[in-house]
Protein backbone atom coordinates (compact mmCIF):
# COMPACT_ATOMS: atom_id res chain seq x y z
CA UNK A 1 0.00 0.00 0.00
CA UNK A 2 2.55 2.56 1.00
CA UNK A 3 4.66 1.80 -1.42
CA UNK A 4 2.64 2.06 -4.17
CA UNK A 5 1.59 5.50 -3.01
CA UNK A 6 5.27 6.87 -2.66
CA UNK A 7 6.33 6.03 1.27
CA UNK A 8 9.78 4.32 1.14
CA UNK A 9 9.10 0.53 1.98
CA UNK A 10 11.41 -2.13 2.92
CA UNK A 11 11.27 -5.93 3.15
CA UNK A 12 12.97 -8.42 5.35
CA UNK A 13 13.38 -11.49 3.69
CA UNK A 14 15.89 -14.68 2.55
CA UNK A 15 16.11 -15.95 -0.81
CA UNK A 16 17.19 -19.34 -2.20
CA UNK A 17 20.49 -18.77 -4.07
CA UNK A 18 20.41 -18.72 -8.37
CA UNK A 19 16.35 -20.01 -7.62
CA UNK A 20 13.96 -18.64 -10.38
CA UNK A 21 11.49 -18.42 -7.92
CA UNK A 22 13.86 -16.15 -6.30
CA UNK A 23 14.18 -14.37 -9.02
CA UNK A 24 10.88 -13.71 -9.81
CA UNK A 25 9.97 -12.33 -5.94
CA UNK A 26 12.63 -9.83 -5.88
CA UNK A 27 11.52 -8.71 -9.95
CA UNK A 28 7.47 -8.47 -8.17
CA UNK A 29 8.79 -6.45 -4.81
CA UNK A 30 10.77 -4.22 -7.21
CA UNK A 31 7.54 -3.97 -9.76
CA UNK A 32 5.81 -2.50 -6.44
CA UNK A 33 8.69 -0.04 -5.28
CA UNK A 34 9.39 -1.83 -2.37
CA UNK A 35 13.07 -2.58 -1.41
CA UNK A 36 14.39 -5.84 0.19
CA UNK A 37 17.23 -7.40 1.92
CA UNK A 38 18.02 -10.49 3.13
CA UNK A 39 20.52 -13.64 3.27
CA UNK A 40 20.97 -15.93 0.22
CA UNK A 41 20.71 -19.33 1.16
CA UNK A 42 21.66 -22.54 -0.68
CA UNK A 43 19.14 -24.71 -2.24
CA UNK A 44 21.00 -27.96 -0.63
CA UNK A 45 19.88 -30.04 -3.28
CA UNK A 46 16.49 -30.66 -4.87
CA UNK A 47 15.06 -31.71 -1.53
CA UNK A 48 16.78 -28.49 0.12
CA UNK A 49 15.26 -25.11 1.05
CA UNK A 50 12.75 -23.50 -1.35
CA UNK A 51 9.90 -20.81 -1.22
CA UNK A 52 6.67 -21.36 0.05
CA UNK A 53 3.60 -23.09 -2.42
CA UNK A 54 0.47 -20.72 -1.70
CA UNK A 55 -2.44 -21.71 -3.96
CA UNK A 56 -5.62 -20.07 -2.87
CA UNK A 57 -9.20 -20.18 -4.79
CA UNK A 58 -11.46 -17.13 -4.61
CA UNK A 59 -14.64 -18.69 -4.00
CA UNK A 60 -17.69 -17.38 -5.79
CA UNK A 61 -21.22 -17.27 -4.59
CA UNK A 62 -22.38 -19.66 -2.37
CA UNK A 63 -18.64 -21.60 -2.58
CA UNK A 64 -16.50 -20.34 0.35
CA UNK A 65 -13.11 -19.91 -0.49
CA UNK A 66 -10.13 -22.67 -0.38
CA UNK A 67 -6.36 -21.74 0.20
CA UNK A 68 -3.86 -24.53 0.44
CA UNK A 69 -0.70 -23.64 1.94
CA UNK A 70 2.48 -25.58 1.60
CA UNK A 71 5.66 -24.52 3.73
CA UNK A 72 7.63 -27.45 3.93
CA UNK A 73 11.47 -26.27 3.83
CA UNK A 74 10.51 -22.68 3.45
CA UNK A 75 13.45 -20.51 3.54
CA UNK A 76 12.07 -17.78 5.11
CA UNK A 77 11.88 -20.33 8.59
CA UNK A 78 15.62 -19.91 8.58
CA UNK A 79 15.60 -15.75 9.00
CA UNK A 80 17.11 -14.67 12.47
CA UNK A 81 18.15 -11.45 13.30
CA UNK A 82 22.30 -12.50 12.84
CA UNK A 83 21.48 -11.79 8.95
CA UNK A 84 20.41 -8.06 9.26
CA UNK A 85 22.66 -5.26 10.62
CA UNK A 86 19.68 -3.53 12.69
CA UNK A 87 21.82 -0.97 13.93
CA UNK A 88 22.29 0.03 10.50
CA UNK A 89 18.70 -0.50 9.52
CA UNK A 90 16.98 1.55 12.70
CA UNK A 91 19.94 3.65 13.33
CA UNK A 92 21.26 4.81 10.57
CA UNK A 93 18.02 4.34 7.62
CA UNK A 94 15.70 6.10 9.57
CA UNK A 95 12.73 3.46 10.08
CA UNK A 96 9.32 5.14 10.95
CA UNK A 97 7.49 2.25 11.77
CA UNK A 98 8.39 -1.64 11.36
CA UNK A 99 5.49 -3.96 11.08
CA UNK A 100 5.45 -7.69 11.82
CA UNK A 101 2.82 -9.91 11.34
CA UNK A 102 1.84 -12.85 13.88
CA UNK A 103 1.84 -15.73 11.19
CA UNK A 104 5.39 -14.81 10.56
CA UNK A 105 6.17 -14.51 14.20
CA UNK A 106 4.82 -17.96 14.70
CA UNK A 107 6.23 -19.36 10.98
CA UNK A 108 9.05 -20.92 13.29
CA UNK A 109 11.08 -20.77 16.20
CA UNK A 110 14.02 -18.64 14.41
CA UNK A 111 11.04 -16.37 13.46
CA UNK A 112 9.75 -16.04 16.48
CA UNK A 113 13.00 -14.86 18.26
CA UNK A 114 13.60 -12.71 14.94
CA UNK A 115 10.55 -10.47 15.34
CA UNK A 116 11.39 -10.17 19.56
CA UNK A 117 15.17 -8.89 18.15
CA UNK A 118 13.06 -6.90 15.68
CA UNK A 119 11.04 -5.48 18.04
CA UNK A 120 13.65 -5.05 20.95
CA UNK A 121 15.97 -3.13 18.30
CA UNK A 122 13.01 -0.61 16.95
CA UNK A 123 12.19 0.22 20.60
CA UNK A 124 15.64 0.83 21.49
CA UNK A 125 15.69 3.04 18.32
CA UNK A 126 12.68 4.87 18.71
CA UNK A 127 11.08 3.06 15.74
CA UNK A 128 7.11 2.75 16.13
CA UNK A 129 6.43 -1.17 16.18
CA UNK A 130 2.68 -2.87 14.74
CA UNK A 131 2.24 -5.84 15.10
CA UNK A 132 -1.21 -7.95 13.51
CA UNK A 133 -1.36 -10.91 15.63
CA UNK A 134 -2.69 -13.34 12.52
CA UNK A 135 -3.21 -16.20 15.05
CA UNK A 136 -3.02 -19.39 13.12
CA UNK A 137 -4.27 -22.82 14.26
CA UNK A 138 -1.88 -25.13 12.84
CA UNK A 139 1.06 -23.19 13.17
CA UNK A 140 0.28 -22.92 17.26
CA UNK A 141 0.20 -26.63 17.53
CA UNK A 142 2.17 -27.48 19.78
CA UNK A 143 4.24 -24.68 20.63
CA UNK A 144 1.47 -22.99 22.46
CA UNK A 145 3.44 -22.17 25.53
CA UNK A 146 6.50 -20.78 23.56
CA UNK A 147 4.77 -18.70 21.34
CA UNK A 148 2.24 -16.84 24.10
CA UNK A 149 5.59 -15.98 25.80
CA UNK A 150 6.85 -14.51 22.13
CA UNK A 151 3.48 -12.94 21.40
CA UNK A 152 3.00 -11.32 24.78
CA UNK A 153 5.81 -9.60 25.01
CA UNK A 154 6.11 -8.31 21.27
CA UNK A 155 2.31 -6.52 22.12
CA UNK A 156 3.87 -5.13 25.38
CA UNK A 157 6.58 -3.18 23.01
CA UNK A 158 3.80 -2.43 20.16
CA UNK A 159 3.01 0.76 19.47
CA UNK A 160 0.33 -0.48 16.89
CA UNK A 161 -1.75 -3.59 17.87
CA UNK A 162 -4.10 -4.93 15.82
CA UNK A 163 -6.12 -8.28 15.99
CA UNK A 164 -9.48 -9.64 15.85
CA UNK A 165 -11.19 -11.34 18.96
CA UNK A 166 -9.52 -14.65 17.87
CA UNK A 167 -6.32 -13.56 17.58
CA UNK A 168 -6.70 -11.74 21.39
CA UNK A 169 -8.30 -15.08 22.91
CA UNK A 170 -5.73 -16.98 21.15
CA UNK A 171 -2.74 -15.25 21.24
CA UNK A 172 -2.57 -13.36 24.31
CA UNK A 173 -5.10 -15.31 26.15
CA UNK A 174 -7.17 -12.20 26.86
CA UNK A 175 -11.31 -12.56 27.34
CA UNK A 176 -13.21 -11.85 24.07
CA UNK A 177 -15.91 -9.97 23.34
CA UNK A 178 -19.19 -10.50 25.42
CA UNK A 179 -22.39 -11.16 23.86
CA UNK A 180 -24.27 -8.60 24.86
CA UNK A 181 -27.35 -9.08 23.33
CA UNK A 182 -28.20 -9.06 19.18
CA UNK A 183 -27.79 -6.39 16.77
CA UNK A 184 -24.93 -4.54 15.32
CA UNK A 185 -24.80 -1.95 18.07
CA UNK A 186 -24.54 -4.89 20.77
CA UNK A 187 -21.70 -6.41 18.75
CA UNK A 188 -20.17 -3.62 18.55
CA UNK A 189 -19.60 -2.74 21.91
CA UNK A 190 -18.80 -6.32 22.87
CA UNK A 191 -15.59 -5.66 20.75
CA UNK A 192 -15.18 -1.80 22.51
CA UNK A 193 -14.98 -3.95 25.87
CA UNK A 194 -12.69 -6.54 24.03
CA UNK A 195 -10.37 -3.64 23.19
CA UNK A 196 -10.22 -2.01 26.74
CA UNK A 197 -9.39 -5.31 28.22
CA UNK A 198 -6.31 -5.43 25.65
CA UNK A 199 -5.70 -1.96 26.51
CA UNK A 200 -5.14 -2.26 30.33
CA UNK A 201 -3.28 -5.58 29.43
CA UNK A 202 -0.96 -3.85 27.16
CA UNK A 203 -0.98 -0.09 27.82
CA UNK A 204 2.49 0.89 25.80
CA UNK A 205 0.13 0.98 22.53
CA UNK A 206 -1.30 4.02 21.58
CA UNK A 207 -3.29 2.74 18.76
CA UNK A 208 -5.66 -1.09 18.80
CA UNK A 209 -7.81 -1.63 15.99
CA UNK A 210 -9.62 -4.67 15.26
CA UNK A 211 -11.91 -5.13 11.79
CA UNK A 212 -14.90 -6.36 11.38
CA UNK A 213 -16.85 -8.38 9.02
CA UNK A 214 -19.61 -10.32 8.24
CA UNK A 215 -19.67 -12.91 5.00
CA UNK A 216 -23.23 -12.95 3.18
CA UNK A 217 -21.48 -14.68 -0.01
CA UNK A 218 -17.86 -15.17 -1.07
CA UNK A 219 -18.84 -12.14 -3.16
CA UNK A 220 -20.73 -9.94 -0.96
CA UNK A 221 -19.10 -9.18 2.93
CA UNK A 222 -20.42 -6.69 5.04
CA UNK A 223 -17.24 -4.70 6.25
CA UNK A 224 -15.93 -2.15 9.27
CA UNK A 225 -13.55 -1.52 11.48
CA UNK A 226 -13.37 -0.31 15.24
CA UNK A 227 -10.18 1.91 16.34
CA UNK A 228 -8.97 3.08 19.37
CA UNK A 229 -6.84 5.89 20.01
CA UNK A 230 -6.16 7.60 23.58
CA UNK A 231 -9.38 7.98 25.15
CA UNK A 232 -11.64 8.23 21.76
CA UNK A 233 -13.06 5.49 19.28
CA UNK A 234 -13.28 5.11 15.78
CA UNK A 235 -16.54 3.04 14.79
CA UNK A 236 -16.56 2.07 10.56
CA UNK A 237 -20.09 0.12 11.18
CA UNK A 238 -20.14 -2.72 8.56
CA UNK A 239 -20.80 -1.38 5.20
CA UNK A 240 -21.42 -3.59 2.42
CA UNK A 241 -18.64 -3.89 -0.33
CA UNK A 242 -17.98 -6.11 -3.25
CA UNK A 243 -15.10 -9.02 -3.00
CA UNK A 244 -13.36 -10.35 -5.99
CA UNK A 245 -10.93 -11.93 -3.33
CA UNK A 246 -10.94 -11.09 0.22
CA UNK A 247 -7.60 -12.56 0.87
CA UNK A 248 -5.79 -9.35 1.78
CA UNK A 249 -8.04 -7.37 3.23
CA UNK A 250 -7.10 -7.29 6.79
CA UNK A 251 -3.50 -6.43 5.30
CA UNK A 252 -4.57 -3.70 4.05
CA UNK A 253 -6.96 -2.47 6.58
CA UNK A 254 -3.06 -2.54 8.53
CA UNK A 255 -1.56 -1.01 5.66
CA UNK A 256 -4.08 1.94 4.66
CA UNK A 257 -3.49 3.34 8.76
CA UNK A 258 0.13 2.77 9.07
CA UNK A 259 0.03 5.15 6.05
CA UNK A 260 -2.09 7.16 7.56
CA UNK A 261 -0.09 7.31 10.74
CA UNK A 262 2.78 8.20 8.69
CA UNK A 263 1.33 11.06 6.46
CA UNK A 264 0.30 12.68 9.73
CA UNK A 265 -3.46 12.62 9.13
CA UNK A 266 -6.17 13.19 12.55
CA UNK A 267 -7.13 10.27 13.79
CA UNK A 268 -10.37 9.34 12.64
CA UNK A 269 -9.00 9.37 8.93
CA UNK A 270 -6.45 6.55 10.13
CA UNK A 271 -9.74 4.23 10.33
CA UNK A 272 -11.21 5.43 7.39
CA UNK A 273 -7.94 4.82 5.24
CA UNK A 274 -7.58 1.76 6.55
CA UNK A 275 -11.05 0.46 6.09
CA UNK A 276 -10.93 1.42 2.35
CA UNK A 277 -7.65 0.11 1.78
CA UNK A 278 -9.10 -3.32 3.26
CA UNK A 279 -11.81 -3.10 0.88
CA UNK A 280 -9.51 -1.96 -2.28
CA UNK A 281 -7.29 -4.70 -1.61
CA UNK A 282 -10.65 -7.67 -2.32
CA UNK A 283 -10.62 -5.97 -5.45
CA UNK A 284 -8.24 -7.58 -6.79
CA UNK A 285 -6.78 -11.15 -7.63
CA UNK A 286 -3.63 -10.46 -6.33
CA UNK A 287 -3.28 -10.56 -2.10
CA UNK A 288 -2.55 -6.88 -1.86
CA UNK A 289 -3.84 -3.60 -3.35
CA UNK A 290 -2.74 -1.76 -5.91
CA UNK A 291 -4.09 2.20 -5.41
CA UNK A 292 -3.44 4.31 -8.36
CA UNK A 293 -3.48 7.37 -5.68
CA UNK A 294 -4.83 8.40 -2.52
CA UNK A 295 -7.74 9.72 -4.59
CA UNK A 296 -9.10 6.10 -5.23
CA UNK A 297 -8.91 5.35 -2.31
CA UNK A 298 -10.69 7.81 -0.49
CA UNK A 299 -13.24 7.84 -3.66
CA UNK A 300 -13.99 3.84 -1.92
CA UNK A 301 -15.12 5.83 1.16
CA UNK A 302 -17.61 7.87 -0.17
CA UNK A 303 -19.15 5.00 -2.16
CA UNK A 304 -17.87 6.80 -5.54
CA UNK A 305 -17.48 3.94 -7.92
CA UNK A 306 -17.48 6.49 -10.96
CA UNK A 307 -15.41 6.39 -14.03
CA UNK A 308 -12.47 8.82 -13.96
CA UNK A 309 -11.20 9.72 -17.28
C-alpha cells in the first residue's frame, strides 16, 4: 500500500540462491517499489530449502473460499536477526514504523526470536512497532506455551496492535468480546470492551484496531472496522462492499493506517484509510492492493465507484 503510493518501503526477507522463484519475488517487490534485503541461502539439493507453495481459490457465490498452503522447507523459517545489521537498519536508515505480522512470528522458532530482536531493536531506536497478531491454528500446535511468551511480550513493546477477537483469545489469552445481546450496536460494543481489556493488558500501545466483518457470499461481505486511540473510538459500522478476493483485506486495513499514521493525518481518517484500503485490496486477484493514488482510495469511502477519465 505505501509503497505504491510513494512512502519508502522495505522488506525483510531470505532468498534461495540462483532459484527462479527467487528471481521472480525480488523482480514483483521491485515492480511495487518496495526494497528488500536479506541472506541468500543454498538450495541444498532438490530436496533443500525453497519458497513457500500458496495456492488459494477465490470462492464465488455460495462456494466459500479454499487456500492450500504448503511450507515445507521454506526458507524464510531460517531468517534470524544475525542476517540483518539492525543498527544500520533503525539507526542509521531512519525506520518510521516496522510492522510484523503474527503468522510470521509464529512461521518458526528462528522467526519467532527474529521479530522479539526486531522489536527489541526498533524500541531501542525509537522506531514505532505494529504488530497484527494473525493467530493461526496449525502453526500454534504445539508450541502454544512458547509462542504466548513470544506474542505477549512483542504486544507489550507495540506501538500499533491490531487483531481480531480470535487472535486476542488466542494469542494473548485475553477474554473476548461479550455477547451482549443481538444487533450490530450490541456487537459492537462487545468488541469496545474486548479492546479495553487489551488496553489495560498492554498499555504501551497508543493505537488497537480490530476489523470487522460479516460474509453474506464469497462475493458480498459486510465490512468495518473499530479503532482506538487515547481515550476516543473510531466506529466504521459494517458497510457492504464487493469481494473479488478477500484474501488481503485485513492487510490492508493494517496497511491503509500505518500510512495514515505516517502522512500525519487526525485520527479518525487513520480508520477510514484503513477500512478502504481493506476493501480496495478484495478488489483484486492479487493478495494486496494496488491504489493508483490516494484519490481512489478515499473515492472507496464515499461510495464513488465512478469512471475517472
Amino acid at each position: 500500500m505505501s509503497s505504491y503510493l510513494g512512502l519508502p518501503t522495505k522488506v525483510l526477507t531470505a532468498f534461495v540462491k540462483g532459484s527462479p522463484i527467487s528471481r521472480f519475488i525480488k523482480d514483483n517487490l521491485s515492480s511495487r517499489h518496495i526494497a528488500y534485503e536479506g541472506p541468500e541461502r543454498e538450495q541444498g539439493g532438490p530436496w533443500g530449502y525453497r519458497h513457500q507453495i500458496n495456492i488459494a481459490d477465490s470462492g464465488y457465490g455460495a462456494r466459500g473460499p479454499r487456500v492450500y498452503n504448503d511450507r515445507t522447507g521454506e526458507v524464510g523459517r531460517t531468517l534470524s536477526a544475525d542476517d540483518f545489521n539492525l543498527d544500520r537498519i533503525f539507526g542509521e536508515e531512519g525506520v518510521q514504523i516496522v510492522h510484523m505480522s503474527g503468522l510470521f512470528a509464529a512461521l518458526s522458532p528462528e522467526t519467532g526470536t527474529f521479530c522479539l530482536e526486531l522489536a527489541r531493536t526498533a524500541k531501542r531506536y525509537g522506531t514505532r512497532i505494529s504488530f497484527d497478531l494473525n493467530y493461526r491454528a496449525s502453526f500454534w500446535k504445539g508450541r502454544e506455551k512458547a509462542l504466548r511468551d513470544i506474542f505477549s511480550e512483542i504486544a507489550g513493546l507495540a506501538d500499533i496492535l491490531v487483531g481480531n477477537e480470535e487472535d486476542f483469545q488466542l494469542c494473548l489469552g485475553l477474554a473476548g468480546p461479550e455477547a451482549g445481546g443481538s444487533g450490530l450496536a450490541a456487537k459492537i460494543e462487545g468488541f469496545k470492551g474486548m479492546i479495553d481489556t487489551v488496553k489495560k493488558t498492554y498499555p504501551n500501545a497508543s493505537v488497537y484496531g480490530t476489523t470487522l466483518r460479516e460474509v453474506v457470499s464469497a462475493n458480498l461481505h459486510l465490512w468495518g472496522a473499530i479503532m482506538s486511540h487515547g481515550d476516543d473510538w473510531h466506529v466504521i459500522e459494517p458497510r457492504e462492499i464487493t469481494i473479488l478476493d478477500r484474501i488481503g483485506g485485513g492487510d490492508g486495513f493494517v496497511g491503509g493506517v500505518l500510512y495514515a499514521i505516517l502522512k500525519g493525518w487526525e485520527p479518525e481518517k487513520w480508520a477510514q484509510f484503513g477500512w478502504a484500503s481493506g476493501a480496495l485490496a478484495t478488489t483484486f486477484l492479487t493478495d494486496y492492493g494496488q491504489p493508483a493514488d490516494e484519490d481512489q482510495i478515499w473515492a472507496i469511502w464515499e461510495g464513488n465507484a465512478r469512471v475517472q477519465r
